[in-house]
N, C-alpha and C. Protein backbone atom coordinates (compact mmCIF):
# COMPACT_ATOMS: atom_id res chain seq x y z
N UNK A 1 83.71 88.07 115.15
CA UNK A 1 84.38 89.35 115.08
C UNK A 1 83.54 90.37 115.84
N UNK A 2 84.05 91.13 116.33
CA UNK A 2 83.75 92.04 117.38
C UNK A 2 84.14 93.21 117.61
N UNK A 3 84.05 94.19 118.53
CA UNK A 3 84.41 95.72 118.69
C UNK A 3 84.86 94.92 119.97
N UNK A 4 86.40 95.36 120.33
CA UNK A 4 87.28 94.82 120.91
C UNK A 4 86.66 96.24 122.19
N UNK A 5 86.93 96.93 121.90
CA UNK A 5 87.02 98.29 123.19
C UNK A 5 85.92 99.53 122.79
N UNK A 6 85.68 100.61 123.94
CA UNK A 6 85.23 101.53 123.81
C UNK A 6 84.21 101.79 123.54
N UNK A 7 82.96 103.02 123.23
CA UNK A 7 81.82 103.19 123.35
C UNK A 7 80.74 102.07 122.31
N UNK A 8 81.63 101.25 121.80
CA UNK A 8 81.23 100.28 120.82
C UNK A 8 81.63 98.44 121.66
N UNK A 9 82.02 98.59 122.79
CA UNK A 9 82.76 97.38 122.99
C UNK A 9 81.56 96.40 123.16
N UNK A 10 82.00 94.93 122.56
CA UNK A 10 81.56 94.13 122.92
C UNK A 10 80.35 93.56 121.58
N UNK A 11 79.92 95.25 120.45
CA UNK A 11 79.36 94.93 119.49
C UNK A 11 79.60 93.98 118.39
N UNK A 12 79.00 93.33 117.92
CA UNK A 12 79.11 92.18 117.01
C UNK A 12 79.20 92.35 115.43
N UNK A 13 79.95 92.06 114.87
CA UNK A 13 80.34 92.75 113.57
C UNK A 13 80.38 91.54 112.20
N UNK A 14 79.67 91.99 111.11
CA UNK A 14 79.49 90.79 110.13
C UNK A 14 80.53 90.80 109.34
N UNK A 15 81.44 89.51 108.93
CA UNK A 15 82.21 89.65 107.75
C UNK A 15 81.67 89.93 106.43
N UNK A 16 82.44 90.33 105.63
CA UNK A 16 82.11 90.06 104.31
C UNK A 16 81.32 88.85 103.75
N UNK A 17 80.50 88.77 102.97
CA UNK A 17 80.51 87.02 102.60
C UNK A 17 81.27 86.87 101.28
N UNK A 18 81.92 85.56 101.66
CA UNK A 18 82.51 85.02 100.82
C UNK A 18 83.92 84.37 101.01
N UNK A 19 84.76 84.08 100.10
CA UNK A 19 86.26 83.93 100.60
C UNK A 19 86.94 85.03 99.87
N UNK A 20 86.35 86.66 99.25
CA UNK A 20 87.46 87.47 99.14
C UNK A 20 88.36 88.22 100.09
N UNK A 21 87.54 88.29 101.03
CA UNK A 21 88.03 89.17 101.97
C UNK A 21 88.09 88.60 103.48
N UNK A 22 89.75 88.59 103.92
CA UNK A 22 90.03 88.06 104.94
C UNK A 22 90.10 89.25 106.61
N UNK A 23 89.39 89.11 107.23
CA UNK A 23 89.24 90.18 108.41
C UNK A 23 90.08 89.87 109.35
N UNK A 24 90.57 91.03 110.22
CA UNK A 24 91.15 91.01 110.80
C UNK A 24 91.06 90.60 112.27
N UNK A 25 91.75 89.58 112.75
CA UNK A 25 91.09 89.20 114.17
C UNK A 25 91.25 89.88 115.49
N UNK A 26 89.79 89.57 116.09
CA UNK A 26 90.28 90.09 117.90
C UNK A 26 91.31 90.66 117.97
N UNK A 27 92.31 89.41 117.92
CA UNK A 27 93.60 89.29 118.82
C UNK A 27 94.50 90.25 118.14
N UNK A 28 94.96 90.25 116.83
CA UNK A 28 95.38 90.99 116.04
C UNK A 28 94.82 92.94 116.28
N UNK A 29 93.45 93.24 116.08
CA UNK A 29 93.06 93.91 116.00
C UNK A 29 93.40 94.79 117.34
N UNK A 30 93.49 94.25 118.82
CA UNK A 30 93.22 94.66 120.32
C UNK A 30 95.30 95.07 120.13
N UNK A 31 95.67 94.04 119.94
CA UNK A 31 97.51 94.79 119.45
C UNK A 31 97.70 95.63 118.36
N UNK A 32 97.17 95.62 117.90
CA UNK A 32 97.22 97.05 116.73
C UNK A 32 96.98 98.63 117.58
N UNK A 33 96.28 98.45 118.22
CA UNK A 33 95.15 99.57 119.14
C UNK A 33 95.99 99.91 120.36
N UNK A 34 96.81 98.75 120.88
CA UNK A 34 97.27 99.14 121.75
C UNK A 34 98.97 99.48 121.75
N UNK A 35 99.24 99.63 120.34
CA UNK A 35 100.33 100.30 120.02
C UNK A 35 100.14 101.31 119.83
N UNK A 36 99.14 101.85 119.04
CA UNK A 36 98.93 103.28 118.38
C UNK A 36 98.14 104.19 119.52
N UNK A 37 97.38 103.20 120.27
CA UNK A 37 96.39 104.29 120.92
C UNK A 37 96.78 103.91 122.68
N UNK A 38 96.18 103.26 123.25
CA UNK A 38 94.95 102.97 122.90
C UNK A 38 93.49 103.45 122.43
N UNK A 39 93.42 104.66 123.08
CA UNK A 39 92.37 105.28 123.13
C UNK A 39 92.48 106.84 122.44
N UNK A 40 91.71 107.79 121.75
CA UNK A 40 92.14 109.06 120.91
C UNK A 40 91.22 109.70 121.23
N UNK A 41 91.60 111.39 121.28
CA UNK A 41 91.24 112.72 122.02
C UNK A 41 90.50 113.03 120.34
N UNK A 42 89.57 112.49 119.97
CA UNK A 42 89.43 112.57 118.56
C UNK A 42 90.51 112.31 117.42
N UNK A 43 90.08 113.29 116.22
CA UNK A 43 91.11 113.18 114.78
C UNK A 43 90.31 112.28 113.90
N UNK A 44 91.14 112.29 113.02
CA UNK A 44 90.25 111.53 111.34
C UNK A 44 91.24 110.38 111.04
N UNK A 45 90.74 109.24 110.78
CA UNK A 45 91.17 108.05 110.36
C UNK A 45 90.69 107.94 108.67
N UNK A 46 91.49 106.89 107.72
CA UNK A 46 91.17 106.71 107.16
C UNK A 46 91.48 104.91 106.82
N UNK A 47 90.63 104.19 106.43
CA UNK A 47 90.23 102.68 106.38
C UNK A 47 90.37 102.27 104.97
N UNK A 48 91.28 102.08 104.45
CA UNK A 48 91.47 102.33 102.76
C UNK A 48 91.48 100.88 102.16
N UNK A 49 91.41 99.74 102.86
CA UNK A 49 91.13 98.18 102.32
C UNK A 49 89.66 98.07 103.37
N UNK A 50 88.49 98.44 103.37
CA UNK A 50 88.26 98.45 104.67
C UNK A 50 87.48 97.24 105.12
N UNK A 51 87.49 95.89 103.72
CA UNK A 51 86.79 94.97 103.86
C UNK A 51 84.69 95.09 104.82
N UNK A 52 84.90 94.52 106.16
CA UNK A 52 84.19 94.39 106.79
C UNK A 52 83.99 95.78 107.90
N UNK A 53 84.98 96.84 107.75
CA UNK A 53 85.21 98.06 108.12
C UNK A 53 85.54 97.99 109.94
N UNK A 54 85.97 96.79 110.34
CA UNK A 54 86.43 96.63 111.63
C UNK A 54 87.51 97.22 111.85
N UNK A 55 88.49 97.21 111.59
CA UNK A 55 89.68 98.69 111.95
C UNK A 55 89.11 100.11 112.12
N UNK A 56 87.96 100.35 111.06
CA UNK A 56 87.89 101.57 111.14
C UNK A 56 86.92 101.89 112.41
N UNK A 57 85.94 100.75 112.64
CA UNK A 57 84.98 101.23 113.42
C UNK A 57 85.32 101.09 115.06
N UNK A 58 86.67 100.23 114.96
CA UNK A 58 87.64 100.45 116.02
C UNK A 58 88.02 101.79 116.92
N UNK A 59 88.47 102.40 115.56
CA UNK A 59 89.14 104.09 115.75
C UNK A 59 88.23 104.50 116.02
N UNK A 60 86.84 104.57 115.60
CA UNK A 60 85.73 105.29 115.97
C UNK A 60 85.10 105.11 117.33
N UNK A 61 85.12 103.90 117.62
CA UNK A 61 84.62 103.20 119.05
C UNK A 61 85.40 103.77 119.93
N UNK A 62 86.91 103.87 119.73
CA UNK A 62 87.97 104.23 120.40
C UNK A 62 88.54 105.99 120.83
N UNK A 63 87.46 106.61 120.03
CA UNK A 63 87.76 108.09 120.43
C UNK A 63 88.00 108.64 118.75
N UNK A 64 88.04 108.44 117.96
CA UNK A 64 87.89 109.02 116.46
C UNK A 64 87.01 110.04 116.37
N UNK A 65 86.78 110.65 115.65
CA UNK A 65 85.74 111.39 114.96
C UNK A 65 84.95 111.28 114.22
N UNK A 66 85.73 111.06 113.18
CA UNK A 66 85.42 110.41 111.65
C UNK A 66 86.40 109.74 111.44
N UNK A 67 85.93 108.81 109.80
CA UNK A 67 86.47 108.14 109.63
C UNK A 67 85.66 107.45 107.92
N UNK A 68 86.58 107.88 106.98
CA UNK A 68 86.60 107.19 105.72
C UNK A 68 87.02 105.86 105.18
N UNK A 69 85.73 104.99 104.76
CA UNK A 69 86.24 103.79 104.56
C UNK A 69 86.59 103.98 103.19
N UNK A 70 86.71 102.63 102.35
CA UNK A 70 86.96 103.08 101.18
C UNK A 70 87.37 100.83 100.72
N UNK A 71 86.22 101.02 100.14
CA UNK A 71 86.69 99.52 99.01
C UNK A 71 85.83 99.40 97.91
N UNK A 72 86.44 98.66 96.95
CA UNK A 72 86.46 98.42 95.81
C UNK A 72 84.81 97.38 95.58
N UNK A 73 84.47 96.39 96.44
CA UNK A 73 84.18 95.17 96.29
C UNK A 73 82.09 95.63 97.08
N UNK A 74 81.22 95.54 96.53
CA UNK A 74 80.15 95.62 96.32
C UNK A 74 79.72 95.44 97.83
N UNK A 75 80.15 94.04 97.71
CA UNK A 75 79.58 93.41 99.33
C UNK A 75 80.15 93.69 100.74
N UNK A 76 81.05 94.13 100.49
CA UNK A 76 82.25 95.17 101.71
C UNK A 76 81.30 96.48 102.40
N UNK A 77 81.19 97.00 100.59
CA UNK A 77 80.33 98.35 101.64
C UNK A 77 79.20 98.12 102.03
N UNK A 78 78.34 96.98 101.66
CA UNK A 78 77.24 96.84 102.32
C UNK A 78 77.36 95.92 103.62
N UNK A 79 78.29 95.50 103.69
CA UNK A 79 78.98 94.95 105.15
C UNK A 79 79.02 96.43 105.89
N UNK A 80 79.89 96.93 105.68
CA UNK A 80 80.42 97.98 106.54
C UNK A 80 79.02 98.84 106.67
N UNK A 81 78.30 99.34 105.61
CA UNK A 81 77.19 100.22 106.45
C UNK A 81 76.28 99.36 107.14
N UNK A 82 76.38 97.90 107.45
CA UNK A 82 75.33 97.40 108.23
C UNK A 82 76.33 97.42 109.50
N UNK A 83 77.90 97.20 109.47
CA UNK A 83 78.23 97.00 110.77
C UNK A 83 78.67 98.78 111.64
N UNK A 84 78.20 99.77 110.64
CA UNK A 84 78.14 100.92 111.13
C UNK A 84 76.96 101.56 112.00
N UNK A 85 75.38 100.82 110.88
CA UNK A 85 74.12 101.30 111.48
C UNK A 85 74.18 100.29 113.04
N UNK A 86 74.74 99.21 113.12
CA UNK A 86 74.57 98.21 114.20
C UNK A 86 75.36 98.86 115.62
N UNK A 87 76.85 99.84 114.99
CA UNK A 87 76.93 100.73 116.01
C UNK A 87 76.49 102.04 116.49
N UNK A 88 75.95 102.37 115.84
CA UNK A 88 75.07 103.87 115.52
C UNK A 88 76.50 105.10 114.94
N UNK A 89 77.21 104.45 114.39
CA UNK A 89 78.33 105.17 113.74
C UNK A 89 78.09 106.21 112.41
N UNK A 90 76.80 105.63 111.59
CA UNK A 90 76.89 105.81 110.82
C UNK A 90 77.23 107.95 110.58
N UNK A 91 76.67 108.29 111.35
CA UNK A 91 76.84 109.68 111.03
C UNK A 91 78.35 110.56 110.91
N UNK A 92 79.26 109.30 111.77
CA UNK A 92 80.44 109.90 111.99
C UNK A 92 81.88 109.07 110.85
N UNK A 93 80.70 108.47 109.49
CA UNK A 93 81.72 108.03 108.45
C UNK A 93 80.77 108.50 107.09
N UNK A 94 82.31 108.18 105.97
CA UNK A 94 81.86 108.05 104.62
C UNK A 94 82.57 106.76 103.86
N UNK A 95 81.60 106.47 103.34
CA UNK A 95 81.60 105.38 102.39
C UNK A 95 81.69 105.69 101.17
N UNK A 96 82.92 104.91 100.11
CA UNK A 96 82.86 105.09 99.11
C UNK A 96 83.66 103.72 98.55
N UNK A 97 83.11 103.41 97.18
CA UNK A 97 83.35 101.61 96.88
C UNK A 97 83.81 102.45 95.27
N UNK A 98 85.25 102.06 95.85
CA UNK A 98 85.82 102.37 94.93
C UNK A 98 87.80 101.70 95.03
N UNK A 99 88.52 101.95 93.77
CA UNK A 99 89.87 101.13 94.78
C UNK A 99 90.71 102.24 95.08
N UNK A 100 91.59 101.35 95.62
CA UNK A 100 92.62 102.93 96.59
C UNK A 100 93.75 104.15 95.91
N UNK A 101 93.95 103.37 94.50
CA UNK A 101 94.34 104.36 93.32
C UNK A 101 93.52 105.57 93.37
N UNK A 102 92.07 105.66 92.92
CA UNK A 102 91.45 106.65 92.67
C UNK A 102 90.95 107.25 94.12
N UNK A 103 90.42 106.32 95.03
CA UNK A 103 90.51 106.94 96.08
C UNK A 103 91.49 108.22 96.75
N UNK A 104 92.73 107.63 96.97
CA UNK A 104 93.89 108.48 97.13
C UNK A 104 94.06 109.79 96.36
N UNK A 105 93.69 109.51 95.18
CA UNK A 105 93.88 110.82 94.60
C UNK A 105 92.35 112.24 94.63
N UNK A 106 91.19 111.35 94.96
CA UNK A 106 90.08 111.72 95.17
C UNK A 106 90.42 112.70 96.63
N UNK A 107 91.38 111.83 97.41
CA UNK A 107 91.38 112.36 99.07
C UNK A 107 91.86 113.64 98.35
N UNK A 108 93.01 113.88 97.51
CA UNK A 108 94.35 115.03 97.46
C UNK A 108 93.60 115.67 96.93
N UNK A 109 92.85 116.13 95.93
CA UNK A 109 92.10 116.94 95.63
C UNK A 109 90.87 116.91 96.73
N UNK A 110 90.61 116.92 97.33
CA UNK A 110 89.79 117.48 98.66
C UNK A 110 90.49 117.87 99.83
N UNK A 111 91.82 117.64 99.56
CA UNK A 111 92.64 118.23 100.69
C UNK A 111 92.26 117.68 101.92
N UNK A 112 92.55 116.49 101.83
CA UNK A 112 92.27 116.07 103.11
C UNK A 112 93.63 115.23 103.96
N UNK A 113 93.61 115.01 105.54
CA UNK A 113 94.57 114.25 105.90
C UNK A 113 94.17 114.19 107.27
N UNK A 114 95.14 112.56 107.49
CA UNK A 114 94.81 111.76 108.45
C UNK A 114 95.48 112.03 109.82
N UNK A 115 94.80 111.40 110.93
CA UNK A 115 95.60 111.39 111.88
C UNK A 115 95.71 109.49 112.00
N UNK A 116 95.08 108.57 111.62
CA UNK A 116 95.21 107.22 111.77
C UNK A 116 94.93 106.86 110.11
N UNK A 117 96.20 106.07 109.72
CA UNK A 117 95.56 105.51 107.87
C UNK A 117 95.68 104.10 108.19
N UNK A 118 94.96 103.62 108.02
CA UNK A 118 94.92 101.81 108.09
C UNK A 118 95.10 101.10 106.67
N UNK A 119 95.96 100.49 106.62
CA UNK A 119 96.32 99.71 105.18
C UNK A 119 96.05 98.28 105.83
N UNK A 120 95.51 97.85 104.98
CA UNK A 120 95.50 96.27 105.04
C UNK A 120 94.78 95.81 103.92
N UNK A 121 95.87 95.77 102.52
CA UNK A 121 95.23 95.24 101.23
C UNK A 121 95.12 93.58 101.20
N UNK A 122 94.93 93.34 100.16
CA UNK A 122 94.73 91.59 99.87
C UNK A 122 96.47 91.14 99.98
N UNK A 123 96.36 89.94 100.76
CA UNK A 123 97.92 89.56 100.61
C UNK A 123 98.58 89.45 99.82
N UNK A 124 97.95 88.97 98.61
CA UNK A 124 98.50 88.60 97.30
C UNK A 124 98.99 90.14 96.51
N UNK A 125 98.47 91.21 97.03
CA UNK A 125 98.66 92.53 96.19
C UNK A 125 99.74 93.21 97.00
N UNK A 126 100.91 93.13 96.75
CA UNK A 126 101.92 93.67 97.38
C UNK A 126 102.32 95.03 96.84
N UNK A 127 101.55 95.82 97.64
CA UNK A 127 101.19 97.16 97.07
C UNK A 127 101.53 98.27 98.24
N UNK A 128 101.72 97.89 99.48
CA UNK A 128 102.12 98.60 100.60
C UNK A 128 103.27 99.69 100.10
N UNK A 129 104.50 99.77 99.81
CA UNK A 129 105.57 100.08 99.39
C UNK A 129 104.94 101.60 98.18
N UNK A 130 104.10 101.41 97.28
CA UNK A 130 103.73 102.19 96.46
C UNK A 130 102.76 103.07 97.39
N UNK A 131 101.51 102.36 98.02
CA UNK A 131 100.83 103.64 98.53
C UNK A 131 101.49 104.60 100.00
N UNK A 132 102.39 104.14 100.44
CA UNK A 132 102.94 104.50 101.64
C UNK A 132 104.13 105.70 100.97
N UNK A 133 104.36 105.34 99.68
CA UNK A 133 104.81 106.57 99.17
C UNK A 133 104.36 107.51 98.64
N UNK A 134 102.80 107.58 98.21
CA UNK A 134 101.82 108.24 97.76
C UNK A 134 101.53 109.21 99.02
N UNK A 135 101.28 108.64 100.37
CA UNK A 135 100.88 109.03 101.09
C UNK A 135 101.65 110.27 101.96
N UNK A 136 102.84 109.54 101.99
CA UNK A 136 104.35 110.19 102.49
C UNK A 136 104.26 111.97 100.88
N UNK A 137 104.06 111.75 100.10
CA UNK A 137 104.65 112.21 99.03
C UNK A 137 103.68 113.65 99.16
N UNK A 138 102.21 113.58 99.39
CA UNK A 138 101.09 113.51 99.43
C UNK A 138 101.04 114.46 100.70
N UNK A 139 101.82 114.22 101.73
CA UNK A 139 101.04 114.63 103.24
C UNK A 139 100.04 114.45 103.39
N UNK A 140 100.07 113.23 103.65
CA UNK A 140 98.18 112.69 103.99
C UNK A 140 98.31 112.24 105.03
N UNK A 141 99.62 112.57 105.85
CA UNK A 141 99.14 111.86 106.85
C UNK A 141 99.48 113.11 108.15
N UNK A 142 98.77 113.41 109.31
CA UNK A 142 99.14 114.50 110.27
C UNK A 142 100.34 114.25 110.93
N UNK A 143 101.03 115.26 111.75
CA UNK A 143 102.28 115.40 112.25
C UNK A 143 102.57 113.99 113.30
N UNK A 144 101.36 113.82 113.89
CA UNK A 144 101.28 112.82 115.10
C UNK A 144 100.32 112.09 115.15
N UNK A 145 100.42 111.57 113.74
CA UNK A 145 99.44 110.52 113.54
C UNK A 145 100.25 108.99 112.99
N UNK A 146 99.38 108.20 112.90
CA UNK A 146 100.10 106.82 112.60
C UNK A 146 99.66 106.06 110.90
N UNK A 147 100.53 105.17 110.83
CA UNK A 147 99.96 104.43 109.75
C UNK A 147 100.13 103.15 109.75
N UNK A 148 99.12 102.23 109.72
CA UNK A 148 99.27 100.96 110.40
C UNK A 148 98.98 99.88 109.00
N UNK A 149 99.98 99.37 108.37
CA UNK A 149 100.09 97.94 107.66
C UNK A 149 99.69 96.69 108.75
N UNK A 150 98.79 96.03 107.78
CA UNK A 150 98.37 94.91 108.43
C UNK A 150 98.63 93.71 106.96
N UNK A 151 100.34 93.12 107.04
CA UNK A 151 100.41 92.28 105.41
C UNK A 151 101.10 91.12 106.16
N UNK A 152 101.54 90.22 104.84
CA UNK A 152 102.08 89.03 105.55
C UNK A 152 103.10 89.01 106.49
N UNK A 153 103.30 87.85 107.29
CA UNK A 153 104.71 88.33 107.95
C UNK A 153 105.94 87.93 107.03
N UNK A 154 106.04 87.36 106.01
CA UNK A 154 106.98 87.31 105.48
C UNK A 154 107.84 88.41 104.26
N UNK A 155 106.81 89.58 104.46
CA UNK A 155 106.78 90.96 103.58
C UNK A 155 107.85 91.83 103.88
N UNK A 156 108.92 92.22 103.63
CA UNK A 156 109.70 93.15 104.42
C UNK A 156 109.26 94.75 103.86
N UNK A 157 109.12 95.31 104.54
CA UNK A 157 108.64 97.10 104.37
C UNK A 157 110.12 97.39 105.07
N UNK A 158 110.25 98.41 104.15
CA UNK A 158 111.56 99.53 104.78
C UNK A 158 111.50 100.58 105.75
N UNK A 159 112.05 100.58 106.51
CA UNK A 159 112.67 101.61 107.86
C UNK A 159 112.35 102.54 107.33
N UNK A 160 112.27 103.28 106.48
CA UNK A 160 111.69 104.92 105.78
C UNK A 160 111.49 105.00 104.20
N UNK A 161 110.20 105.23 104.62
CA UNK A 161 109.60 106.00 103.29
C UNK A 161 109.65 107.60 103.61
N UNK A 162 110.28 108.43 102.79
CA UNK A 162 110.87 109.76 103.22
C UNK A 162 110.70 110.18 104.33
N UNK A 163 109.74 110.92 104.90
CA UNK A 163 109.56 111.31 105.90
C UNK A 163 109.04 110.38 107.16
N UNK A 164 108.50 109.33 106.51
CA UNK A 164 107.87 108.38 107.18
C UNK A 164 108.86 106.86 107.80
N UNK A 165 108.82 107.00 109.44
CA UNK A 165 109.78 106.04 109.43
C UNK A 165 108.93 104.57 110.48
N UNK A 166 109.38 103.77 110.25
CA UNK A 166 108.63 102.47 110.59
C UNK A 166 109.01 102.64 112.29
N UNK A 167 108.22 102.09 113.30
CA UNK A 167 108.32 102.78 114.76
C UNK A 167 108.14 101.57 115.18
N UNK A 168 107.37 100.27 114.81
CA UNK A 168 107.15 99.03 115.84
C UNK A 168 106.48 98.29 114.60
N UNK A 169 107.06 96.41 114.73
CA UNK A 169 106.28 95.93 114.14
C UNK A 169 106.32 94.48 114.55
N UNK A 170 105.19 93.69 114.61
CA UNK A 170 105.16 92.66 115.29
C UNK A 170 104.40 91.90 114.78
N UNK A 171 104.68 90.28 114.79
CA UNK A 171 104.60 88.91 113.88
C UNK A 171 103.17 88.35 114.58
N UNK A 172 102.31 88.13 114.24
CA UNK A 172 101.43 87.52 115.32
C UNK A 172 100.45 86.24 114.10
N UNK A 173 101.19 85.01 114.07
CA UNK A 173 102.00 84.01 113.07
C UNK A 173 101.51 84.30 111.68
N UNK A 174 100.77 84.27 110.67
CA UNK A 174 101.08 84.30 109.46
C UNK A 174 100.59 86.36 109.20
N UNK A 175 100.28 86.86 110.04
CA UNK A 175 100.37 88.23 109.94
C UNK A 175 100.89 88.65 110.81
N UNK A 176 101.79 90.28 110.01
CA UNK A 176 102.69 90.71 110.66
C UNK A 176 101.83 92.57 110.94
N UNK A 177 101.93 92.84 111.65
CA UNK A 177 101.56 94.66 112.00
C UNK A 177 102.56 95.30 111.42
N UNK A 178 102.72 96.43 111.13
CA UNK A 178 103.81 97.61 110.98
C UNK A 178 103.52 98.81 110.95
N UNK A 179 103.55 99.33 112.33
CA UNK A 179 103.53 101.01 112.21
C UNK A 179 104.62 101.87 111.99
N UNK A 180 103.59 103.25 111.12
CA UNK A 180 104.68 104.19 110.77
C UNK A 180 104.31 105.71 111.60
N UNK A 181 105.20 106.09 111.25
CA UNK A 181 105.35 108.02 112.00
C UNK A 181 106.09 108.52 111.20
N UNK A 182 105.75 110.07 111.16
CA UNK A 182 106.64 110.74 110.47
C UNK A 182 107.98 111.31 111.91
N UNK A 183 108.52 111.67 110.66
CA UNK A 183 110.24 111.76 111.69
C UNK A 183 110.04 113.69 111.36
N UNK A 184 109.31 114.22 111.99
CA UNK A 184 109.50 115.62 112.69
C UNK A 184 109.47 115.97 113.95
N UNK A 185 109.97 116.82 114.21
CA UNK A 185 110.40 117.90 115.64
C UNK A 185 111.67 116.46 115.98
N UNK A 186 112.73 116.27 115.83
CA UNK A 186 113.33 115.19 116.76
C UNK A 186 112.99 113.85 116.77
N UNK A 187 111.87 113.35 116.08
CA UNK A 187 111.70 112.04 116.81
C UNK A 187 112.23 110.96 115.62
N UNK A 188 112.73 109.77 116.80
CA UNK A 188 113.68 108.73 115.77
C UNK A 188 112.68 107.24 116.18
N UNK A 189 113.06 107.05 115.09
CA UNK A 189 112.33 105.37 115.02
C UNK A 189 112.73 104.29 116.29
N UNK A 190 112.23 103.53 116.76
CA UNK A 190 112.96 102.75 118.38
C UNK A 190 113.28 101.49 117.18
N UNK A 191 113.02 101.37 115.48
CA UNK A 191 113.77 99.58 115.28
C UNK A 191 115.12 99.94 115.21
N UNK A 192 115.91 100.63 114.77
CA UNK A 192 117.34 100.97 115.32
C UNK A 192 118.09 100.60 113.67
């Protein structure tokens, strides 16, 4: 696993140990990036499963600013601040090991919001549907920013969560991508 692009490319990145946490690959990761971005004039991401924190340190490599990880699991965040100090990132994130219930509500009382939210929970926790309405409900996410599910491909997510409407999503074999946007000034979803 690796930093696919940008002032980070080519850096080498540790998984989690163990078999809880499944990371997201190269190949997967470089099509995610090149739907949403590729590349960003800054803004704030947030990494809310963030396992081994490779999505997030993506956005950061890629023109981010900052960027909040956020997991539950002991050995994650000490993954992620070693694969942060290894990019010299560390100054431009926060870490907090905690799960995305309290997280989320931790963000709303700090008033905070995203321009990139990365979801990618455990497969087995089919939980997409609930926080994407938290988020939508919430305005956590900016006018022209994205929100990127990374769940099985056999998961169906709906065309709109209120304001939020699904814009591209693609199978790449037992995981599927799905980005969202909000539907202001005019703009309509291209799945039809």
């Amino acid at each position: 696993m690796r930093v696919v692009s940008g002032t980070c490319k080519g850096r080498v990145l540790k998984s989690v140990p163990g078999m809880t946490t499944r990371p997201t690959t190269d190949k997967v990761k470089e099509a995610i990036f090149n739907m949403i971005g590729p590349y960003f004039q800054g803004g704030t991401a947030l990494d809310l499963f963030a396992g081994s924190g490779g999505l997030g340190i993506e956005a950061l490599s890629r023109g981010m600013d900052r960027c909040i990880f956020i997991d539950k699991d002991k050995k994650a965040i000490q993954t992620i601040q070693t694969n942060l100090l290894s990019c010299n990132l560390k100054e431009r994130a926060e870490l907090f090991r905690t799960d995305a219930e309290r997280a989320l509500r931790a963000i709303v009382k700090r008033g905070l919001t995203f321009d990139l939210i990365l979801l990618d929970p455990p497969y087995k926790q089919q939980i997409l549907e609930t926080i994407l309405s938290f988020i939508e409900h919430h305005h956590l996410l900016n006018q022209e920013g994205a929100i990127v599910c990374e769940h099985r491909h056999d998961v169906h997510l709906p065309k709109e969560v209120g304001i939020l409407h699904l814009k591209k999503q693609e199978i790449y074999g037992h995981t599927a991508v799905t980005i969202y946007r909000t539907d202001l000034n005019g703009w309509r979803n291209e799945i039809g």
